[in-house]
N, C-alpha and C. Protein backbone atom coordinates (compact mmCIF):
# COMPACT_ATOMS: atom_id res chain seq x y z
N UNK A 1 109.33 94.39 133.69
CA UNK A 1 108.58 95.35 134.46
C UNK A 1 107.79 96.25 133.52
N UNK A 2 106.73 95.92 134.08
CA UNK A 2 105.73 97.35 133.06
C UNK A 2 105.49 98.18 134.03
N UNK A 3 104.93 99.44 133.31
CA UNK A 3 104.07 100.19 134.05
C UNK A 3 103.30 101.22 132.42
N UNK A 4 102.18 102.38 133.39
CA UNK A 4 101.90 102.63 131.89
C UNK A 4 101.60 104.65 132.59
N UNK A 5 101.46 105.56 131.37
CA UNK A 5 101.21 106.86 131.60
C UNK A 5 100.57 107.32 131.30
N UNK A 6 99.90 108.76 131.22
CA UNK A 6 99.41 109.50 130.88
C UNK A 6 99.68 110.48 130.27
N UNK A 7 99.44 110.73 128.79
CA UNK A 7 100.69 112.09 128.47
C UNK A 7 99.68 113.23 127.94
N UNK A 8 99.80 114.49 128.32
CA UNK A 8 98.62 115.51 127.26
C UNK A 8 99.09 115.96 126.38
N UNK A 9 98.44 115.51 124.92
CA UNK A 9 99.35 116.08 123.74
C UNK A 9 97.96 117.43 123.52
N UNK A 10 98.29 117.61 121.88
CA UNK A 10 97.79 119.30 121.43
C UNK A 10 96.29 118.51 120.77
N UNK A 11 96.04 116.82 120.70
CA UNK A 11 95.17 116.17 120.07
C UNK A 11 94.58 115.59 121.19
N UNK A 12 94.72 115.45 122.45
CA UNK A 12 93.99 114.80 123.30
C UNK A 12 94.81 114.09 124.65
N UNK A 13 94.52 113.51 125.41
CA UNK A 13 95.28 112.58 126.26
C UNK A 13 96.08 111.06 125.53
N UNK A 14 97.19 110.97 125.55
CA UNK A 14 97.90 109.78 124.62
C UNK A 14 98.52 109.03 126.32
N UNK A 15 98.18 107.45 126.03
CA UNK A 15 98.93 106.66 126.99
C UNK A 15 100.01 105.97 126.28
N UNK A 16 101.15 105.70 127.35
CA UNK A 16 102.11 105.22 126.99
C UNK A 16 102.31 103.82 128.19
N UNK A 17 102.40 102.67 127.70
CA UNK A 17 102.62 101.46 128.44
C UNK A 17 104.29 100.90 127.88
N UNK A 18 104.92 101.13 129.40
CA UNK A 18 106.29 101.18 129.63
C UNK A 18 106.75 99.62 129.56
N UNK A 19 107.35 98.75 129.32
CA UNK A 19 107.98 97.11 129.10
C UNK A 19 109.33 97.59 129.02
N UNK A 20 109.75 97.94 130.26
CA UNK A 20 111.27 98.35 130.50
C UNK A 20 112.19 96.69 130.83
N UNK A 21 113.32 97.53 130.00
CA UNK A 21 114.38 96.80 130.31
C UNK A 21 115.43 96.78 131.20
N UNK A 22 115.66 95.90 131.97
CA UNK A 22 116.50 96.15 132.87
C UNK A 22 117.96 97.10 132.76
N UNK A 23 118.68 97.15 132.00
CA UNK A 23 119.55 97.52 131.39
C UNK A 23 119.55 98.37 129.72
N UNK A 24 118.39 99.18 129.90
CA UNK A 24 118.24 99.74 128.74
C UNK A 24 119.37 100.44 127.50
N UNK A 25 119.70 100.29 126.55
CA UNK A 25 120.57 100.93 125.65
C UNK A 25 119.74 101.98 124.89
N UNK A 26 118.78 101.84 124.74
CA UNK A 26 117.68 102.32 123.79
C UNK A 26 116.12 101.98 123.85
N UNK A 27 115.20 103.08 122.99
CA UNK A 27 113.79 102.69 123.86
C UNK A 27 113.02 102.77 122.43
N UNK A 28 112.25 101.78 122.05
CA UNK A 28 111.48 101.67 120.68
C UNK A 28 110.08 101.99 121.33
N UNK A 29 109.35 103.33 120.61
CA UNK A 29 108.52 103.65 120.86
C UNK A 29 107.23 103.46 119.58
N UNK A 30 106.30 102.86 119.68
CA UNK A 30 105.44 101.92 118.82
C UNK A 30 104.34 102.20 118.88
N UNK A 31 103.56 103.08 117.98
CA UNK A 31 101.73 103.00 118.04
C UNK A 31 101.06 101.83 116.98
N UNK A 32 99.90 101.62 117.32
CA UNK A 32 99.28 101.13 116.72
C UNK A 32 98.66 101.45 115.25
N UNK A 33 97.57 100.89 114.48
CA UNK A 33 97.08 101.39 113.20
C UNK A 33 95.55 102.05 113.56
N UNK A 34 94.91 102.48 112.50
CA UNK A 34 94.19 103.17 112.37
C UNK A 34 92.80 102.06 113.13
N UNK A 35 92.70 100.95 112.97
CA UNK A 35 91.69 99.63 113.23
C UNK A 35 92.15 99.26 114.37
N UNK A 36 92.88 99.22 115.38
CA UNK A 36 93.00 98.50 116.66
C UNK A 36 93.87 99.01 117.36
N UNK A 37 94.25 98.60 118.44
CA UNK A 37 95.38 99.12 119.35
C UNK A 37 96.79 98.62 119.85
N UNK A 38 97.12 99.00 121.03
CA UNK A 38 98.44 98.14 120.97
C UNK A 38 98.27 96.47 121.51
N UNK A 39 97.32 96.05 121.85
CA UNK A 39 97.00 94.39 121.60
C UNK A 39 97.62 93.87 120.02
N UNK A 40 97.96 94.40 119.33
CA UNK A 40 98.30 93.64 118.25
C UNK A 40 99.17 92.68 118.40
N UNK A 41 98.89 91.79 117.24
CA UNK A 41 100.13 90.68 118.08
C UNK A 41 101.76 91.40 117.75
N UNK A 42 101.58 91.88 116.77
CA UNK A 42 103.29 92.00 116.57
C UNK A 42 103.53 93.08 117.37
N UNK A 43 102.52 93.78 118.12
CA UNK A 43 103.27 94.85 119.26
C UNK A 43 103.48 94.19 120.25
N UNK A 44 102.58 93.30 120.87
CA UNK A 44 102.84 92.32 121.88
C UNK A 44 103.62 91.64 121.85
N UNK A 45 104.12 91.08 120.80
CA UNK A 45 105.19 90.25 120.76
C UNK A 45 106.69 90.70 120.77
N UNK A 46 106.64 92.30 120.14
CA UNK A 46 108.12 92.97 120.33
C UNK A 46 108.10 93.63 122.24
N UNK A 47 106.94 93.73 122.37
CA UNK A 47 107.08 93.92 123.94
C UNK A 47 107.66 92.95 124.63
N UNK A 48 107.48 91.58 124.33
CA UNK A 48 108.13 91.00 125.02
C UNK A 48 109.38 90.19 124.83
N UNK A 49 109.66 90.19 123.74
CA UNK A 49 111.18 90.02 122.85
C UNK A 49 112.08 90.61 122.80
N UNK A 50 111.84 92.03 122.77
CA UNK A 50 112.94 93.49 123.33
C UNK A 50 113.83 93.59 124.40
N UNK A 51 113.27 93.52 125.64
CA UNK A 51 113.17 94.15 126.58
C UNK A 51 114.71 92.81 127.22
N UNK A 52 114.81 91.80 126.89
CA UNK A 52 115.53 91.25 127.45
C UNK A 52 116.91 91.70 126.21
N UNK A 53 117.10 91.88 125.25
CA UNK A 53 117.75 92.23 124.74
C UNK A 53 118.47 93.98 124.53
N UNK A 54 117.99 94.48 125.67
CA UNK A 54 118.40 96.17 126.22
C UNK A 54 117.53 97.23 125.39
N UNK A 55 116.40 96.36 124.95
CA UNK A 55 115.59 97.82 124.43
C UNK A 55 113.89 97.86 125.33
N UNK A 56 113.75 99.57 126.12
CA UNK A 56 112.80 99.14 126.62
C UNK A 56 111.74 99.37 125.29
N UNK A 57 110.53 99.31 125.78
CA UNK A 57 109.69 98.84 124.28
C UNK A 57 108.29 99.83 125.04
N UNK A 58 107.85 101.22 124.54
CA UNK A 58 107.13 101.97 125.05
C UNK A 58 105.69 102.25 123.84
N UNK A 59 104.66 101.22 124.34
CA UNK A 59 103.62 101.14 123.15
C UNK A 59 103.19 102.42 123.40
N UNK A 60 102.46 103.09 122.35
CA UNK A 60 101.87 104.23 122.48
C UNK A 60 100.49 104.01 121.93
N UNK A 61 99.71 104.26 123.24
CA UNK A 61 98.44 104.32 122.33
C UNK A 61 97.50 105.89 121.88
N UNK A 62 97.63 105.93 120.68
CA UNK A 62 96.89 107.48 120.29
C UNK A 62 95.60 108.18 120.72
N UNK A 63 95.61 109.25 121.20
CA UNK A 63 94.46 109.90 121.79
C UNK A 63 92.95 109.62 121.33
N UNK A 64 93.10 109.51 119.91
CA UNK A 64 91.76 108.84 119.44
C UNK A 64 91.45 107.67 120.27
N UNK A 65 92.21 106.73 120.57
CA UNK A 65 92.06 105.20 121.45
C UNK A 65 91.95 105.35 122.77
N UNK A 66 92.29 106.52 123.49
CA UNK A 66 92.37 106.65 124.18
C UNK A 66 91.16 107.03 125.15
N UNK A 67 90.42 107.73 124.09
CA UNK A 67 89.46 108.53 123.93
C UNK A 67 87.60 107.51 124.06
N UNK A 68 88.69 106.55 123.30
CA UNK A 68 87.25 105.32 123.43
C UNK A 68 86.40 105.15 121.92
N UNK A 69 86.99 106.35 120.50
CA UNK A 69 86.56 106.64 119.71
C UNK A 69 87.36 105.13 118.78
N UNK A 70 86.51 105.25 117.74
CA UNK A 70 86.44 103.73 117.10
C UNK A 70 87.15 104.24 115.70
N UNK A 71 87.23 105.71 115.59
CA UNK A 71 88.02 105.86 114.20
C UNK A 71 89.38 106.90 114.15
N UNK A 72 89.76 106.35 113.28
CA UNK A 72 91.33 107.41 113.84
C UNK A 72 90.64 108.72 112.91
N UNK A 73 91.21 110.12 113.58
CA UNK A 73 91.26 111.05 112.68
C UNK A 73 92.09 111.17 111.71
N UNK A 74 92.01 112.32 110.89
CA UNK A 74 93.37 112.95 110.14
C UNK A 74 94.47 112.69 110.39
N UNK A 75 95.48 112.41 109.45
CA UNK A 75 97.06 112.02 110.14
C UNK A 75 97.81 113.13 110.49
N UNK A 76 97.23 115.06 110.40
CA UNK A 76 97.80 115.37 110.88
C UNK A 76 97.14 115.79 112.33
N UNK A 77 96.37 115.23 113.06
CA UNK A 77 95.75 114.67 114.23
C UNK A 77 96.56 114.02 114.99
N UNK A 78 96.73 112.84 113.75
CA UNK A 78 97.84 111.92 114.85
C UNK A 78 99.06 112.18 114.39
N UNK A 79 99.43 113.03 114.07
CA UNK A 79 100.54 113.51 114.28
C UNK A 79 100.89 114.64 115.17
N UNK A 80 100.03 115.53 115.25
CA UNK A 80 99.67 116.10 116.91
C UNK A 80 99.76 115.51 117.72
N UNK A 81 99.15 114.04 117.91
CA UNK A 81 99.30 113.46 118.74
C UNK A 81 100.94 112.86 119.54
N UNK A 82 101.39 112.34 117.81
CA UNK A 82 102.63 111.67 118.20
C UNK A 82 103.82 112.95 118.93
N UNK A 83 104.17 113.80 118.09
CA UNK A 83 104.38 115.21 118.46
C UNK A 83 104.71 115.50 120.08
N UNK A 84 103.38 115.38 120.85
CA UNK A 84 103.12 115.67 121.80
C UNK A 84 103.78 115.07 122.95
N UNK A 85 103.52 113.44 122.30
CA UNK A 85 103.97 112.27 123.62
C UNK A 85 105.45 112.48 123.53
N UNK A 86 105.86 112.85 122.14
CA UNK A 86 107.77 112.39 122.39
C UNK A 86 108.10 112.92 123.31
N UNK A 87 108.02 114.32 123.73
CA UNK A 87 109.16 114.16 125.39
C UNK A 87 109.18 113.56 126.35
N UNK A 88 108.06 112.37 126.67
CA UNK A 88 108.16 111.72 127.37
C UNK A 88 108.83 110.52 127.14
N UNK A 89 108.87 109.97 125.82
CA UNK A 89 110.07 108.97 125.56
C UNK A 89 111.13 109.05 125.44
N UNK A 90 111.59 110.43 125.11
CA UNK A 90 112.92 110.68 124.97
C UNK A 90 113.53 111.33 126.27
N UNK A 91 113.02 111.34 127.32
CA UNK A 91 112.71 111.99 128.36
C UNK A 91 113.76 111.14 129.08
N UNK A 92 113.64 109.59 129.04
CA UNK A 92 114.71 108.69 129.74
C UNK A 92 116.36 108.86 129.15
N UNK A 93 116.06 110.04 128.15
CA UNK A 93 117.92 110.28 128.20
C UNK A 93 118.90 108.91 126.96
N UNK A 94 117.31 108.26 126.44
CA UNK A 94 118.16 107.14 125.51
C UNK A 94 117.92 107.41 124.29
N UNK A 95 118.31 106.71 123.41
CA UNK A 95 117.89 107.04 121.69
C UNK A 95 116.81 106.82 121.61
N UNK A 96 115.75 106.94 121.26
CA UNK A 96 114.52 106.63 120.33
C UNK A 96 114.53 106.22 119.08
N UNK A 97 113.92 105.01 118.97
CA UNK A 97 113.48 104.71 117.75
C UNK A 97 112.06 104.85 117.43
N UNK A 98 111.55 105.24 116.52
CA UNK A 98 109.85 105.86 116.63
C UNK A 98 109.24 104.34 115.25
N UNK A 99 108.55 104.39 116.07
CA UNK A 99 107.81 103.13 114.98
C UNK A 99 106.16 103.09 115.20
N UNK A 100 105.29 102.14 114.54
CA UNK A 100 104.42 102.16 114.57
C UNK A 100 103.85 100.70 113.41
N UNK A 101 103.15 100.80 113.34
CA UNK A 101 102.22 99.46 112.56
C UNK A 101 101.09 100.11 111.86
N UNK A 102 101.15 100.28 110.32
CA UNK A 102 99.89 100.41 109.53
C UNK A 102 100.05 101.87 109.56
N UNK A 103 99.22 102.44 109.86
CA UNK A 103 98.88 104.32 110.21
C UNK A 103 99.66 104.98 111.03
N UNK A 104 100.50 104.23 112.12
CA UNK A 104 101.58 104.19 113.17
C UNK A 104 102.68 104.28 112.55
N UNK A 105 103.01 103.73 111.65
CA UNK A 105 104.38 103.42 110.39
C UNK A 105 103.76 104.95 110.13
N UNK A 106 102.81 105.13 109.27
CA UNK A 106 102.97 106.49 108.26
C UNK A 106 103.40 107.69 109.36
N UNK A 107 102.98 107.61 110.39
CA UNK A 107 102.83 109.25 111.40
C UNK A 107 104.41 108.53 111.75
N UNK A 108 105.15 107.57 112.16
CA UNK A 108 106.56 108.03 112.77
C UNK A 108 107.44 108.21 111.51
N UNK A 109 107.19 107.70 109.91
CA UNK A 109 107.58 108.28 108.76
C UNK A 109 107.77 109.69 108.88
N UNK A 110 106.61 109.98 109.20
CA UNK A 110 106.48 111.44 108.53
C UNK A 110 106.95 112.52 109.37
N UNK A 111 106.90 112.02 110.43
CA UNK A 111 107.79 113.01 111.86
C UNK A 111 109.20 112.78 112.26
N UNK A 112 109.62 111.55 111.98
CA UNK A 112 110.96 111.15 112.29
C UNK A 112 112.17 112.28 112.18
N UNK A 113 112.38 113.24 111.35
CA UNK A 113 113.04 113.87 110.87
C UNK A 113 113.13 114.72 111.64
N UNK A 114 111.87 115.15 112.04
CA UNK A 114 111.78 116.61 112.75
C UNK A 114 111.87 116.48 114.28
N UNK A 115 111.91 115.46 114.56
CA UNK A 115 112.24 115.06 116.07
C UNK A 115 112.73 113.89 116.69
N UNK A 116 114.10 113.88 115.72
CA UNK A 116 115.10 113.29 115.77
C UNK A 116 115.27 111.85 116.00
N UNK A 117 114.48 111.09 115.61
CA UNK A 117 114.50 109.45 115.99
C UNK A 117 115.83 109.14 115.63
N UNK A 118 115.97 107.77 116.25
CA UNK A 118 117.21 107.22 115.70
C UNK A 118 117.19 106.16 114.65
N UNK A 119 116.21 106.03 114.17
CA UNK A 119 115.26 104.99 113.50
C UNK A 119 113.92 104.90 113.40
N UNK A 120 113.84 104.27 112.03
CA UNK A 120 112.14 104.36 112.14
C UNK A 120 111.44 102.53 112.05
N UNK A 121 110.58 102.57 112.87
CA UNK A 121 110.24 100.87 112.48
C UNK A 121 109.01 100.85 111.52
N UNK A 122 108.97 100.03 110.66
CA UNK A 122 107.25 100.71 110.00
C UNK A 122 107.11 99.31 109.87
N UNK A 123 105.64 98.52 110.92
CA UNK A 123 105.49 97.61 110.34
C UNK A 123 104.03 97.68 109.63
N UNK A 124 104.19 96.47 108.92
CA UNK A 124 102.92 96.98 107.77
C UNK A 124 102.35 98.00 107.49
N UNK A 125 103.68 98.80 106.38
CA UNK A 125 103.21 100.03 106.03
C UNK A 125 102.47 99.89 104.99
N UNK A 126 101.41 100.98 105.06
CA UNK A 126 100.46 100.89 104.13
C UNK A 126 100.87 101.41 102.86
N UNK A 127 101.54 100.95 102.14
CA UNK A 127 101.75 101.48 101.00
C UNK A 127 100.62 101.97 99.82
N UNK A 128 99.74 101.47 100.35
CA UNK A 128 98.63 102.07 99.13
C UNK A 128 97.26 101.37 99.68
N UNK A 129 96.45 101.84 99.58
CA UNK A 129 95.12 101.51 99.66
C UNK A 129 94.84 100.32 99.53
N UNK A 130 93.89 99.66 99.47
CA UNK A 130 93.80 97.72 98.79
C UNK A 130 93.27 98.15 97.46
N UNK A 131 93.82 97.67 96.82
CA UNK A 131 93.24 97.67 95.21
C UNK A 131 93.19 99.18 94.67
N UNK A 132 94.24 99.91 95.42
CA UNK A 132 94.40 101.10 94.48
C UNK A 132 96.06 101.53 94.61
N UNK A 133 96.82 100.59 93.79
CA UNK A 133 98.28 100.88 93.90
C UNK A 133 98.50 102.66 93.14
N UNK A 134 97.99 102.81 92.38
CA UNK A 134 98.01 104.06 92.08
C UNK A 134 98.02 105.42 93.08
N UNK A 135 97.28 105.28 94.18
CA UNK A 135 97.95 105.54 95.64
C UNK A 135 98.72 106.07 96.65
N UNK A 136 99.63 106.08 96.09
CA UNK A 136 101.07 105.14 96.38
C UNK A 136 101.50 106.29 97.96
N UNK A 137 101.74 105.56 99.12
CA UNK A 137 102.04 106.60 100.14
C UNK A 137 104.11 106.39 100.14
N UNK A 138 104.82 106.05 98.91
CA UNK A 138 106.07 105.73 99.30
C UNK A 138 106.66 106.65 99.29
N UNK A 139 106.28 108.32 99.37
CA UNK A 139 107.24 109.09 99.07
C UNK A 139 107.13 109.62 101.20
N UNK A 140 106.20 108.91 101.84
CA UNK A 140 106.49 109.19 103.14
C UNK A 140 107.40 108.44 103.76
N UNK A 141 107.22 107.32 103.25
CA UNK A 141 108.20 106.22 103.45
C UNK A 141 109.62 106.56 103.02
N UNK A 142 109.83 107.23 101.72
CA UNK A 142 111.15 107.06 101.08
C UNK A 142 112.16 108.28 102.28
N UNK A 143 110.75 109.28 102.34
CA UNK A 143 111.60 110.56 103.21
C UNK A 143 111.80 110.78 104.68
N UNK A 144 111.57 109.62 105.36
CA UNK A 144 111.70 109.39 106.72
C UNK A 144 113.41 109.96 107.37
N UNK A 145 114.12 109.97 106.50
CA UNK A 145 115.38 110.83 107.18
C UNK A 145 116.14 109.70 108.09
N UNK A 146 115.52 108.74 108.49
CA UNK A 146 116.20 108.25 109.56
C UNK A 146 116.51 106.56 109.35
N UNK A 147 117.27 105.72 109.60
CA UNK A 147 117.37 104.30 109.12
C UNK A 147 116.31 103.47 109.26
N UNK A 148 115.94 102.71 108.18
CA UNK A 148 114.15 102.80 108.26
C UNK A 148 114.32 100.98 108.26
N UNK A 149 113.40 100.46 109.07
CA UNK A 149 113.02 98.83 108.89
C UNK A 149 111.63 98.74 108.63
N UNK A 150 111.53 98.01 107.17
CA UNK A 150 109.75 97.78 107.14
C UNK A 150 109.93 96.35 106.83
N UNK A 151 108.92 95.76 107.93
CA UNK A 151 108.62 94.63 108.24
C UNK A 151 106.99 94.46 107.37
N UNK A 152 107.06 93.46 106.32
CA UNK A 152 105.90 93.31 105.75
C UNK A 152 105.22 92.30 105.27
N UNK A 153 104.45 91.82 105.74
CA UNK A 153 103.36 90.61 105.36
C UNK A 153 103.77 90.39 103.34
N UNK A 154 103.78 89.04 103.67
CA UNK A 154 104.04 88.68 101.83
C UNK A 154 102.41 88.72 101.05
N UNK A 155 101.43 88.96 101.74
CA UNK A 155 100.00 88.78 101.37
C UNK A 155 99.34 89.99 101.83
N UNK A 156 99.90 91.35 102.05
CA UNK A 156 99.32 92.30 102.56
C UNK A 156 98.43 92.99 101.25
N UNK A 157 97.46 93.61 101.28
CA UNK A 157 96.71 93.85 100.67
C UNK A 157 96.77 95.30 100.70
N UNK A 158 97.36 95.82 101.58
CA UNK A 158 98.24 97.48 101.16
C UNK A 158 99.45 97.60 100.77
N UNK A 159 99.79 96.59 100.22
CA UNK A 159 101.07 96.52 99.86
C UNK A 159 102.08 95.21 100.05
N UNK A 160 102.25 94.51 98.93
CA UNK A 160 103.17 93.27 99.02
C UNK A 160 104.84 93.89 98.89
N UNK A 161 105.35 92.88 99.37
CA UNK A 161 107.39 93.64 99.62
C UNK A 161 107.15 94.02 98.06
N UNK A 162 107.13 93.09 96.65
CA UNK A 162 107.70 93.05 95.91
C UNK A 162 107.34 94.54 94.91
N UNK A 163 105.95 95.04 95.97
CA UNK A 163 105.43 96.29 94.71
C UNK A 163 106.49 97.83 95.85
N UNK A 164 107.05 97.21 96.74
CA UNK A 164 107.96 98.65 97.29
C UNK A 164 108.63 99.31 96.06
N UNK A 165 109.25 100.66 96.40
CA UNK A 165 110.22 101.08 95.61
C UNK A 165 111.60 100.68 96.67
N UNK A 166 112.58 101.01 95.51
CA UNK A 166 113.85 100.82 95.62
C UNK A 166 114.24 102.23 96.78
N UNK A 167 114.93 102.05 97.59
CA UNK A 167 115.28 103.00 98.59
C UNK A 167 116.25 102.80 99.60
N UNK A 168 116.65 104.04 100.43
CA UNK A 168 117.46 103.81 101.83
C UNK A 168 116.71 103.17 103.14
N UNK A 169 116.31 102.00 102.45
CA UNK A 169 115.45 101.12 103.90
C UNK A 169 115.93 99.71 103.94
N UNK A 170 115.57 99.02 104.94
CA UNK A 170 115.66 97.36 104.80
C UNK A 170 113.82 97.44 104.89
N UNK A 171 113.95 95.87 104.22
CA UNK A 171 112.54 95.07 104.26
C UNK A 171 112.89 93.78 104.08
N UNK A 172 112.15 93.05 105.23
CA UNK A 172 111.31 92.22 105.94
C UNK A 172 110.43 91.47 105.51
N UNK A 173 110.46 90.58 104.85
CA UNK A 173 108.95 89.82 104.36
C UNK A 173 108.59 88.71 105.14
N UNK A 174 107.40 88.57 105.55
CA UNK A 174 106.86 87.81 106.92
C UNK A 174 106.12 86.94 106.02
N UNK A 175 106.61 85.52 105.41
CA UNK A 175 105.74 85.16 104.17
C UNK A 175 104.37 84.83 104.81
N UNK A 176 103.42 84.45 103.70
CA UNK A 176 102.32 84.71 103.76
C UNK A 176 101.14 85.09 104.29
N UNK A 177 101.66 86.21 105.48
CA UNK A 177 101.00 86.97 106.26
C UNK A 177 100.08 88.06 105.50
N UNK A 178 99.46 88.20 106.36
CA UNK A 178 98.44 89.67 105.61
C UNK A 178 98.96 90.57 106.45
N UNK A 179 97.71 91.98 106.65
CA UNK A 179 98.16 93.34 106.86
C UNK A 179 98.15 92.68 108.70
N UNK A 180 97.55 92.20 109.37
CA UNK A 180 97.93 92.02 110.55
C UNK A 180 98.99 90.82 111.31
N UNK A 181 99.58 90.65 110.59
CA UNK A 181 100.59 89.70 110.62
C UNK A 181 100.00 88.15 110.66
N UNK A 182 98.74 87.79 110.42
CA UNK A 182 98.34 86.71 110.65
C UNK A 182 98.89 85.79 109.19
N UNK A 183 98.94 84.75 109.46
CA UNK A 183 99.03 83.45 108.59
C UNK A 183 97.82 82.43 108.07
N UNK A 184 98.06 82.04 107.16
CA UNK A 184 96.38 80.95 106.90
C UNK A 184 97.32 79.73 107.80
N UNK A 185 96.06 79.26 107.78
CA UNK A 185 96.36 77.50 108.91
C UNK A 185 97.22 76.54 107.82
N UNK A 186 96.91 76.47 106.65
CA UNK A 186 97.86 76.23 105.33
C UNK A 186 99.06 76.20 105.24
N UNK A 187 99.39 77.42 105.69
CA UNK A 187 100.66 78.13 105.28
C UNK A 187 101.75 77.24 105.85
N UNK A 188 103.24 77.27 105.52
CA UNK A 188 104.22 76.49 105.39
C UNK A 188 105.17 76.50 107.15
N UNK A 189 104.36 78.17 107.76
CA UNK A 189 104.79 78.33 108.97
C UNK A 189 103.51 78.85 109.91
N UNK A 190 103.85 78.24 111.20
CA UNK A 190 102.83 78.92 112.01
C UNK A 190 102.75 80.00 112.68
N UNK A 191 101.73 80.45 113.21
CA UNK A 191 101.33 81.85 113.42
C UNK A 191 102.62 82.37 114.58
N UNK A 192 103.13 81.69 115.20
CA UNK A 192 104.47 81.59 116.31
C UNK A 192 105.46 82.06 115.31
N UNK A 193 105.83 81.40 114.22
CA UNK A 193 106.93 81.14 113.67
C UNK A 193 107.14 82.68 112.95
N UNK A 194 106.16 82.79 112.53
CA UNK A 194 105.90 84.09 111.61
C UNK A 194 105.97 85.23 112.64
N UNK A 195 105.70 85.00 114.14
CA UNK A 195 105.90 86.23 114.79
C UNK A 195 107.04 86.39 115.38
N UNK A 196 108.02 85.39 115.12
CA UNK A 196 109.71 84.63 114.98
C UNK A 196 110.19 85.83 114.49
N UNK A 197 109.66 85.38 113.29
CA UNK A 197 110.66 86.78 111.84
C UNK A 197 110.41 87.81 112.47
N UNK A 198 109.27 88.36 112.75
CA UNK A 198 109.47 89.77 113.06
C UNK A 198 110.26 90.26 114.44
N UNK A 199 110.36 89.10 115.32
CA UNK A 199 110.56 89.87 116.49
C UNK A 199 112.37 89.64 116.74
N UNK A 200 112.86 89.04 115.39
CA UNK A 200 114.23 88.40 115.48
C UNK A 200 114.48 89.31 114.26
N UNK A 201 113.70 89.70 112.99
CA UNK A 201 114.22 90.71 112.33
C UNK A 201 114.59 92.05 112.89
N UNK A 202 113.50 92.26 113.87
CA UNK A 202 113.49 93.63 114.68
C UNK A 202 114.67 93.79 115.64
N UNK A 203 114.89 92.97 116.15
CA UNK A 203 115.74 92.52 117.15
C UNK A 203 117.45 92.98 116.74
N UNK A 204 117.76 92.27 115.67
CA UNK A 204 118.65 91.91 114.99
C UNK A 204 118.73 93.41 114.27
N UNK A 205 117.80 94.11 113.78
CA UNK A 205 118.26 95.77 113.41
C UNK A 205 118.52 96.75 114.09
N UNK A 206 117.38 96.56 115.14
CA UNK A 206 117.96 97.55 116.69
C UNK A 206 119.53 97.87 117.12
N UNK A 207 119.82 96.27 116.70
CA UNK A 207 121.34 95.59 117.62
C UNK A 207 122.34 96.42 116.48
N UNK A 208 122.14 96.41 114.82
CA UNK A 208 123.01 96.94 114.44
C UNK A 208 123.05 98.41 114.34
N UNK A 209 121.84 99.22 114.71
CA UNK A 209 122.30 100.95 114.63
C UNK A 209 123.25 101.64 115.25
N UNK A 210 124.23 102.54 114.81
CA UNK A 210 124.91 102.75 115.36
C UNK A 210 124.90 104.03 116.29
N UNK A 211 124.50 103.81 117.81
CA UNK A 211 123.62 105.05 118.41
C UNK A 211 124.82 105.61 119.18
């Protein structure tokens, strides 16, 4: 069952599209990156992989997107933004896990702490610019406060698993994916298989937090 909302944050109007679970334990709340929305495949695909396994799965799309505007602002914009929507996810009385993809990863990093997630999901976090590891965004990553899963393309160009730092997180390597989870036609698995790992890695971490 879907349905979807309207929420007014302090940055604009933010929608939230509901993929409830019948039997909810917990509710993973997920924005998109700075370049697209919640059509992504790996949001689409945990929308519909979740939800039978007791997590409802509440995409968030950010007021900039909302808005019809083609570029994200400032992250502390969208973090106004994110800010704003949480009482409505946490509103159903279950744990939250705050996640996001790309620019979505950095804003539930960086807020997690202060409004209590029970987890953070970061997929393809941007760890650094393309071709400027010097960069480096891991000290948002390292200080997320909360049990952290980063799910990450083995070919991402903001960041491959192997240049992470050492930390209180798990990681995920989605081999030879790039920053949008895609695969070359080459590659050893197909574009299905690869959206396998993530939605059975994700799956499989949800199941072990202890809420």
């Amino acid at each position: 069952m879907t349905d979807s909302e309207i929420i007014e944050t302090g940055a604009g109007d933010a929608r939230i599209t509901w993929h409830h679970a019948r039997k909810a334990r917990l509710v993973l709340a997920v924005s998109h990156g700075a370049g697209g929305g919640i059509e992504a495949r790996d949001l689409q695909a945990l929308a519909g992989a979740l939800p039978p396994l007791g997590v409802s799965v509440a995409l968030v799309e950010q007021p900039w997107r909302v808005a019809g505007k083609k570029l994200a602002p400032a992250p502390k914009t969208l973090d106004t933004g994110w800010r704003g929507l949480w009482p409505a996810v946490v509103g159903r009385g279950l744990p939250v896990v705050a996640g996001g993809r790309s620019a979505g990863a950095r804003v539930a990093c960086r807020t997690a702490a202060e409004l209590g997630a029970a987890g953070v999901l970061a997929l393809s976090f941007p760890l650094h610019p393309p071709g400027k590891p010097e960069k480096s965004r891991a000290p948002e990553l390292l200080g997320a406060g909360a049990p952290t899963l980063v799910v990450q393309g083995g070919n991402d160009p903001f960041g491959q698993p192997a240049e992470f730092p050492e930390g209180a997180y798990e990681l995920v390597e989605v081999p030879f994916a790039d920053h949008g989870f895609a695969v070359p036609k080459r590659a050893s698995l197909t574009q299905d298989e690869a959206l396998d790992v993530i939605t059975s890695a994700v799956g499989g971490w949800l199941g072990s937090l202890s809420l």
